[in-house]
Protein backbone atom coordinates (compact mmCIF):
# COMPACT_ATOMS: atom_id res chain seq x y z
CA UNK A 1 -28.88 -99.21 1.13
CA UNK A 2 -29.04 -95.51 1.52
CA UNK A 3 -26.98 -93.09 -0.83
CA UNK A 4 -25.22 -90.02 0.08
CA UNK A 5 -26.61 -86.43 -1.84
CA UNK A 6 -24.44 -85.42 -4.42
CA UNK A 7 -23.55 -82.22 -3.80
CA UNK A 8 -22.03 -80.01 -7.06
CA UNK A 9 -19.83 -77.03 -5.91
CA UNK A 10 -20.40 -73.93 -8.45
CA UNK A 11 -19.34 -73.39 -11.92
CA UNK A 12 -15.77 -72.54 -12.73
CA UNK A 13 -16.66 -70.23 -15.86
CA UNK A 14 -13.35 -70.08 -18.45
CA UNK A 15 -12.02 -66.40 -20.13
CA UNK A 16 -11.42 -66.30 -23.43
CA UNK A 17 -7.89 -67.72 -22.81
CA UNK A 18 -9.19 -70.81 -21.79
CA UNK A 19 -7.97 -70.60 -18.40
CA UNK A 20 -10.02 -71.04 -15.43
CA UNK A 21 -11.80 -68.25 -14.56
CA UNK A 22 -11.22 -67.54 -10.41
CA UNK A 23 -14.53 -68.14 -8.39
CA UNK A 24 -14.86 -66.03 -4.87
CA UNK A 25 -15.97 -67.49 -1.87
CA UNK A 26 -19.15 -66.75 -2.39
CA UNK A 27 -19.68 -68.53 -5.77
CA UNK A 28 -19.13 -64.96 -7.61
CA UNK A 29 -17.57 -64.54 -10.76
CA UNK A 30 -16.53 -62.16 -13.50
CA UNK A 31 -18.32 -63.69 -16.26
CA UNK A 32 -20.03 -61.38 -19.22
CA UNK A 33 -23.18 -62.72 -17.95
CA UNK A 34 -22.56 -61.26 -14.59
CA UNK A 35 -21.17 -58.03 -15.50
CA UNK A 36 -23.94 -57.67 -17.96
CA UNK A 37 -26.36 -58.41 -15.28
CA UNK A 38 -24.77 -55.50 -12.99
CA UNK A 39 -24.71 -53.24 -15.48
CA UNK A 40 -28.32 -53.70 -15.91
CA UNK A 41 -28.97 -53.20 -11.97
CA UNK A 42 -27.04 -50.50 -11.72
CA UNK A 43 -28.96 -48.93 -14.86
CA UNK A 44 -32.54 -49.82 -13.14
CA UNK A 45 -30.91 -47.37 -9.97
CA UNK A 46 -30.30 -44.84 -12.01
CA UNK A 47 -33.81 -44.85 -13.74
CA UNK A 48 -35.46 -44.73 -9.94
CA UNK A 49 -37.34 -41.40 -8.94
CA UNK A 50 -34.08 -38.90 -7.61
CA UNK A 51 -34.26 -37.52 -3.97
CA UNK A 52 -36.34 -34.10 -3.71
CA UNK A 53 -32.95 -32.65 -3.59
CA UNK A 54 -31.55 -34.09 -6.58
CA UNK A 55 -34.71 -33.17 -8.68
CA UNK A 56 -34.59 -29.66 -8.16
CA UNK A 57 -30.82 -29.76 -9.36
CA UNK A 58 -32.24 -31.74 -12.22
CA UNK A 59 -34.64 -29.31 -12.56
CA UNK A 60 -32.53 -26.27 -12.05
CA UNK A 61 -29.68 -27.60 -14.99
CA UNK A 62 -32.71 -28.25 -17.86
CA UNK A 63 -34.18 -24.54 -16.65
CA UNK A 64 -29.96 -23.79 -17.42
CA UNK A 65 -30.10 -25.28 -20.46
CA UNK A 66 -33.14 -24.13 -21.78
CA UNK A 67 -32.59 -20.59 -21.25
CA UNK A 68 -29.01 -20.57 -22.64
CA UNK A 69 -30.41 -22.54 -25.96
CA UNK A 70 -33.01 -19.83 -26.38
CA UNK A 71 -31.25 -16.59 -25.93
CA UNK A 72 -28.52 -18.60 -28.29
CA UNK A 73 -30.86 -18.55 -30.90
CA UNK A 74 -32.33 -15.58 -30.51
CA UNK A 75 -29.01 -13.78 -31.02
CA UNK A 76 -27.97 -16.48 -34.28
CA UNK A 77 -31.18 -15.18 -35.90
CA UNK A 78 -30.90 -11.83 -35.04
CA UNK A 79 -28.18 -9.61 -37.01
CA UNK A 80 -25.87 -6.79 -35.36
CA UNK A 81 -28.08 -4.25 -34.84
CA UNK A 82 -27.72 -0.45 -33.94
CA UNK A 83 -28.94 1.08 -30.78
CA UNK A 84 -32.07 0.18 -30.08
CA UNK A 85 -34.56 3.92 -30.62
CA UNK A 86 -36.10 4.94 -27.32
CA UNK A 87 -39.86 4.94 -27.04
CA UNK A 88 -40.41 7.10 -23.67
CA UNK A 89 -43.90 7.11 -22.43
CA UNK A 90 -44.82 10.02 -20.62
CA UNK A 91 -43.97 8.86 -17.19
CA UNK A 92 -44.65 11.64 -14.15
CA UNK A 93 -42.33 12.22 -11.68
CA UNK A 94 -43.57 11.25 -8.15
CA UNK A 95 -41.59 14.32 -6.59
CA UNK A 96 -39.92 17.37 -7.49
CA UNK A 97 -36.25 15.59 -6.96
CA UNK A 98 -37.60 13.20 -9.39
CA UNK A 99 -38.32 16.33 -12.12
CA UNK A 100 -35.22 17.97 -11.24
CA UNK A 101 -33.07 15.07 -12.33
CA UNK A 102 -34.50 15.17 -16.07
CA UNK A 103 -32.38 18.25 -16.06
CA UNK A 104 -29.59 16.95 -14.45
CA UNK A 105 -26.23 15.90 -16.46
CA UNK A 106 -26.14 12.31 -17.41
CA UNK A 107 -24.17 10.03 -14.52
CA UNK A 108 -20.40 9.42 -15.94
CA UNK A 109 -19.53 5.95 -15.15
CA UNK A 110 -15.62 5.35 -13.89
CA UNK A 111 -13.00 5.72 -16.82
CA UNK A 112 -12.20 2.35 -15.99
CA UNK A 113 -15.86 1.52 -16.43
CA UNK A 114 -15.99 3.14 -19.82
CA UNK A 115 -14.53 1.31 -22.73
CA UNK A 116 -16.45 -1.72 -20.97
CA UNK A 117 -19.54 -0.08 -21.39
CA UNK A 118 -19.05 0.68 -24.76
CA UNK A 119 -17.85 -2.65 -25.49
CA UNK A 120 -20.96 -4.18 -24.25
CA UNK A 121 -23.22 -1.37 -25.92
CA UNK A 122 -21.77 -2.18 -29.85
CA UNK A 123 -22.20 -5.70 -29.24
CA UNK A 124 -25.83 -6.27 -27.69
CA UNK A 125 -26.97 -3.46 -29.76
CA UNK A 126 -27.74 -1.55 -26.78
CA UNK A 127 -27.62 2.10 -25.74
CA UNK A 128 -24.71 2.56 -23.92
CA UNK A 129 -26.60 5.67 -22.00
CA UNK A 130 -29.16 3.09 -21.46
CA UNK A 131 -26.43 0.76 -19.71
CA UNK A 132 -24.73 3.43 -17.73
CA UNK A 133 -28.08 4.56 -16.30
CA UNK A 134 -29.11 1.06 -15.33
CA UNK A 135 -25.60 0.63 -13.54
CA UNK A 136 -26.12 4.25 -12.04
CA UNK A 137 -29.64 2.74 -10.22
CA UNK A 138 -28.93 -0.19 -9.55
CA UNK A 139 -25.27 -0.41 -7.60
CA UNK A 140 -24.28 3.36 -7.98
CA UNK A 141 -21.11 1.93 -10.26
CA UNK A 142 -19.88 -0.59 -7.34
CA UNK A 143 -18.46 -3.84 -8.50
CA UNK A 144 -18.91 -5.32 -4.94
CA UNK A 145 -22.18 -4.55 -4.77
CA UNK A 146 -24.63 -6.88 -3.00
CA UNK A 147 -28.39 -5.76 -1.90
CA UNK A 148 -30.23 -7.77 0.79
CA UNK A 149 -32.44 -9.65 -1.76
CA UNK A 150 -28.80 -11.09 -3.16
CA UNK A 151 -28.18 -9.47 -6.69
CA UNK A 152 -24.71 -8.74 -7.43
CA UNK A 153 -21.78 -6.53 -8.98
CA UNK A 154 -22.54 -3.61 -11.10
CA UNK A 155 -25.64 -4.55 -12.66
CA UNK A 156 -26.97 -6.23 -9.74
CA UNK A 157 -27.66 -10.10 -11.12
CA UNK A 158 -29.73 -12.47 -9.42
CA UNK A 159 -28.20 -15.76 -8.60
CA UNK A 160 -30.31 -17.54 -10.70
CA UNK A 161 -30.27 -15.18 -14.06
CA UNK A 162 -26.47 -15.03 -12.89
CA UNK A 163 -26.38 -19.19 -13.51
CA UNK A 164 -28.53 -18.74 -16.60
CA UNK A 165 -25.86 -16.32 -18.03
CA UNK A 166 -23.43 -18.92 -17.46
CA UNK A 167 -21.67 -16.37 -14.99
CA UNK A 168 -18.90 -17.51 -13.07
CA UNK A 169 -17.76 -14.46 -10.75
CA UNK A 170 -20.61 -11.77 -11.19
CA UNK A 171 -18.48 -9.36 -8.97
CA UNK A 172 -15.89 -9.61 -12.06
CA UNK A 173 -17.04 -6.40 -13.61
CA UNK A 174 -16.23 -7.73 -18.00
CA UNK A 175 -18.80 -10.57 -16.37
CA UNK A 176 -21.40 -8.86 -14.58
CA UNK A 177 -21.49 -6.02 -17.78
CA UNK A 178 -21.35 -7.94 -20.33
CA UNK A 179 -24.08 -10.57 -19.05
CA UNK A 180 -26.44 -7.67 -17.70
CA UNK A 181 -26.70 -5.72 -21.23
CA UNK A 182 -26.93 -9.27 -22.92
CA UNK A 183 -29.69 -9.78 -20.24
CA UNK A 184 -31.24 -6.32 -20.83
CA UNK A 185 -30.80 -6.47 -24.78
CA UNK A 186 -33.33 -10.01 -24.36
CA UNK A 187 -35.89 -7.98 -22.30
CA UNK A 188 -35.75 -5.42 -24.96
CA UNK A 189 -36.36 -8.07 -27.34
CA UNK A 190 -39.23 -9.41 -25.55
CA UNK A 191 -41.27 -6.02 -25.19
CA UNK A 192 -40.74 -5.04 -28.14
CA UNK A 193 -38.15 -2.19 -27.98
CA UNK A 194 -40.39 -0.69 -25.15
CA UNK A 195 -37.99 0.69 -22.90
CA UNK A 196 -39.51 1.31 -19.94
CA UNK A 197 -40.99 -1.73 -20.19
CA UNK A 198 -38.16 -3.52 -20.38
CA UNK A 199 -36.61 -1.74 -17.56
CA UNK A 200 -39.58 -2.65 -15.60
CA UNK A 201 -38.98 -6.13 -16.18
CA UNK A 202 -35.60 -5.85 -15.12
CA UNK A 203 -36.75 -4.64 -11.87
CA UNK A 204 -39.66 -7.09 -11.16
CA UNK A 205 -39.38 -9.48 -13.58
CA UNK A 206 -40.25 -10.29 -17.31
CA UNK A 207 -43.41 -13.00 -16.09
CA UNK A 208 -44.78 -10.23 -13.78
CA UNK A 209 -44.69 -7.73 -16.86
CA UNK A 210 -45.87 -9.93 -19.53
CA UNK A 211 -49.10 -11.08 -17.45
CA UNK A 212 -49.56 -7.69 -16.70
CA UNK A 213 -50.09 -7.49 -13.17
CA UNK A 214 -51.43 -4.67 -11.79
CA UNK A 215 -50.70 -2.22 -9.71
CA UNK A 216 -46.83 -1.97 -10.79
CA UNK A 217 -44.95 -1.65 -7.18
CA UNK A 218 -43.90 1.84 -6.52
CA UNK A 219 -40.37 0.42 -6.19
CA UNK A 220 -40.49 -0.35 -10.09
CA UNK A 221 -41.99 2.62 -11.29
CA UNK A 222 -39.55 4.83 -9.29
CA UNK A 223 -36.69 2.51 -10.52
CA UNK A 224 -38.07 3.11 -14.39
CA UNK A 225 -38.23 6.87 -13.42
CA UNK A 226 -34.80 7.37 -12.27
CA UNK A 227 -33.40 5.11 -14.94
CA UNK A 228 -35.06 7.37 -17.48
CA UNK A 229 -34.23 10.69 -15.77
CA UNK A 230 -30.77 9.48 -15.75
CA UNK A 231 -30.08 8.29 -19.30
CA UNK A 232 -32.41 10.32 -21.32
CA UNK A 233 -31.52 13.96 -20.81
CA UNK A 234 -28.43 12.86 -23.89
CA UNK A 235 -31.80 12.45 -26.09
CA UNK A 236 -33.22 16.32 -25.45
């Protein structure tokens, strides 16, 4: 005599209540086990390699991070300090325009441009001539400034130092000023108090200057030039 198979249907798990736990058509139910077991899948696809796309926002919020955390602690450390001294090398102008603006009146930024500038200047620590003749160059006081290579607003930020700066509208002039000096102030920092240095870097980069590639582009050293020429002639 031949017997039938057994067959056993799945497990009806209990809760805690004692109750019978409800089991989906497919055998699935909401037991600890099981939700433990998700949560562990779901943890092993977050742990896979990201898309190329995803790892260069990765990559782009730890450069974010890292950059904020440093110039953080650079300013903890450092103590409110006075305008920085000016240490002018003895550039030469490449024309005679460029001579005849060392005797030309420093540029006057807009009144409503003013108390901003001094605002920023007493609380970076940095010469407020210094700030007005870095606005002068590079968007000729213009909030809405944008040049073809993408920096914006008055002190013409990058996108990507903007994001570093934690900017949110760098056409907002408070914004744009206050994260340019505070941008300018680090430079200043890193050369040690070298001003045309740091303007240099400002123009084509702090890696560029510190690994001291050479020849400088003419567009820097005319940039340092006029910078100078424009803020300095307070200092004669």
């Amino acid at each position: 005599m031949s017997l039938s198979p057994v067959v056993f249907g799945p497990p009806r798990p209990l809760d805690p209540s004692g109750a019978t736990a409800k089991v989906s058509p497919t055998g699935d139910s909401s037991s600890p086990f099981r939700e433990a077991l998700r949560e562990a899948l779901s943890a092993g696809e977050s742990q896979r390699a990201p898309a190329p796309e995803k790892e260069e926002a990765l990559k782009g919020e730890l450069r974010h991070r890292l950059f904020l955390g440093l110039m953080n602690a650079l300013e903890g450390e450092r103590p409110a300090a006075p305008p920085i001294p000016w240490r002018l090398s003895p550039y030469t102008p490449t024309n005679t325009q460029a001579s005849n603006n060392r005797q030309a009146d420093p540029p006057a930024a807009p009144a409503d441009l003013e108390d901003l500038i001094e605002r920023a200047s007493r609380h970076y620590g940095v010469d407020a001539d210094l700030i007005r003749g870095v606005m002068k160059v590079e968007s000729n006081f213009n909030p809405r400034a944008t040049s073809p290579k993408g920096a914006m607003g008055l002190m013409q930020l990058m996108p990507q130092t903007a994001r570093d700066l934690g900017v949110q509208d760098p056409y907002d002039p408070e914004e744009n000023v206050m994260a340019g000096t505070r941008y300018l102030r680090h430079l200043l920092d890193r050369c040690g108090g070298d001003v045309e240095k740091a303007l240099a870097a400002y123009n084509w980069g702090i890696g560029n200057v510190e690994r001291g590639l050479a020849p400088m582009p003419r567009e820097t050293r005319d940039y340092v030039e006029r910078v100078v020429a424009l803020a300095a002639p307070r200092r004669g």
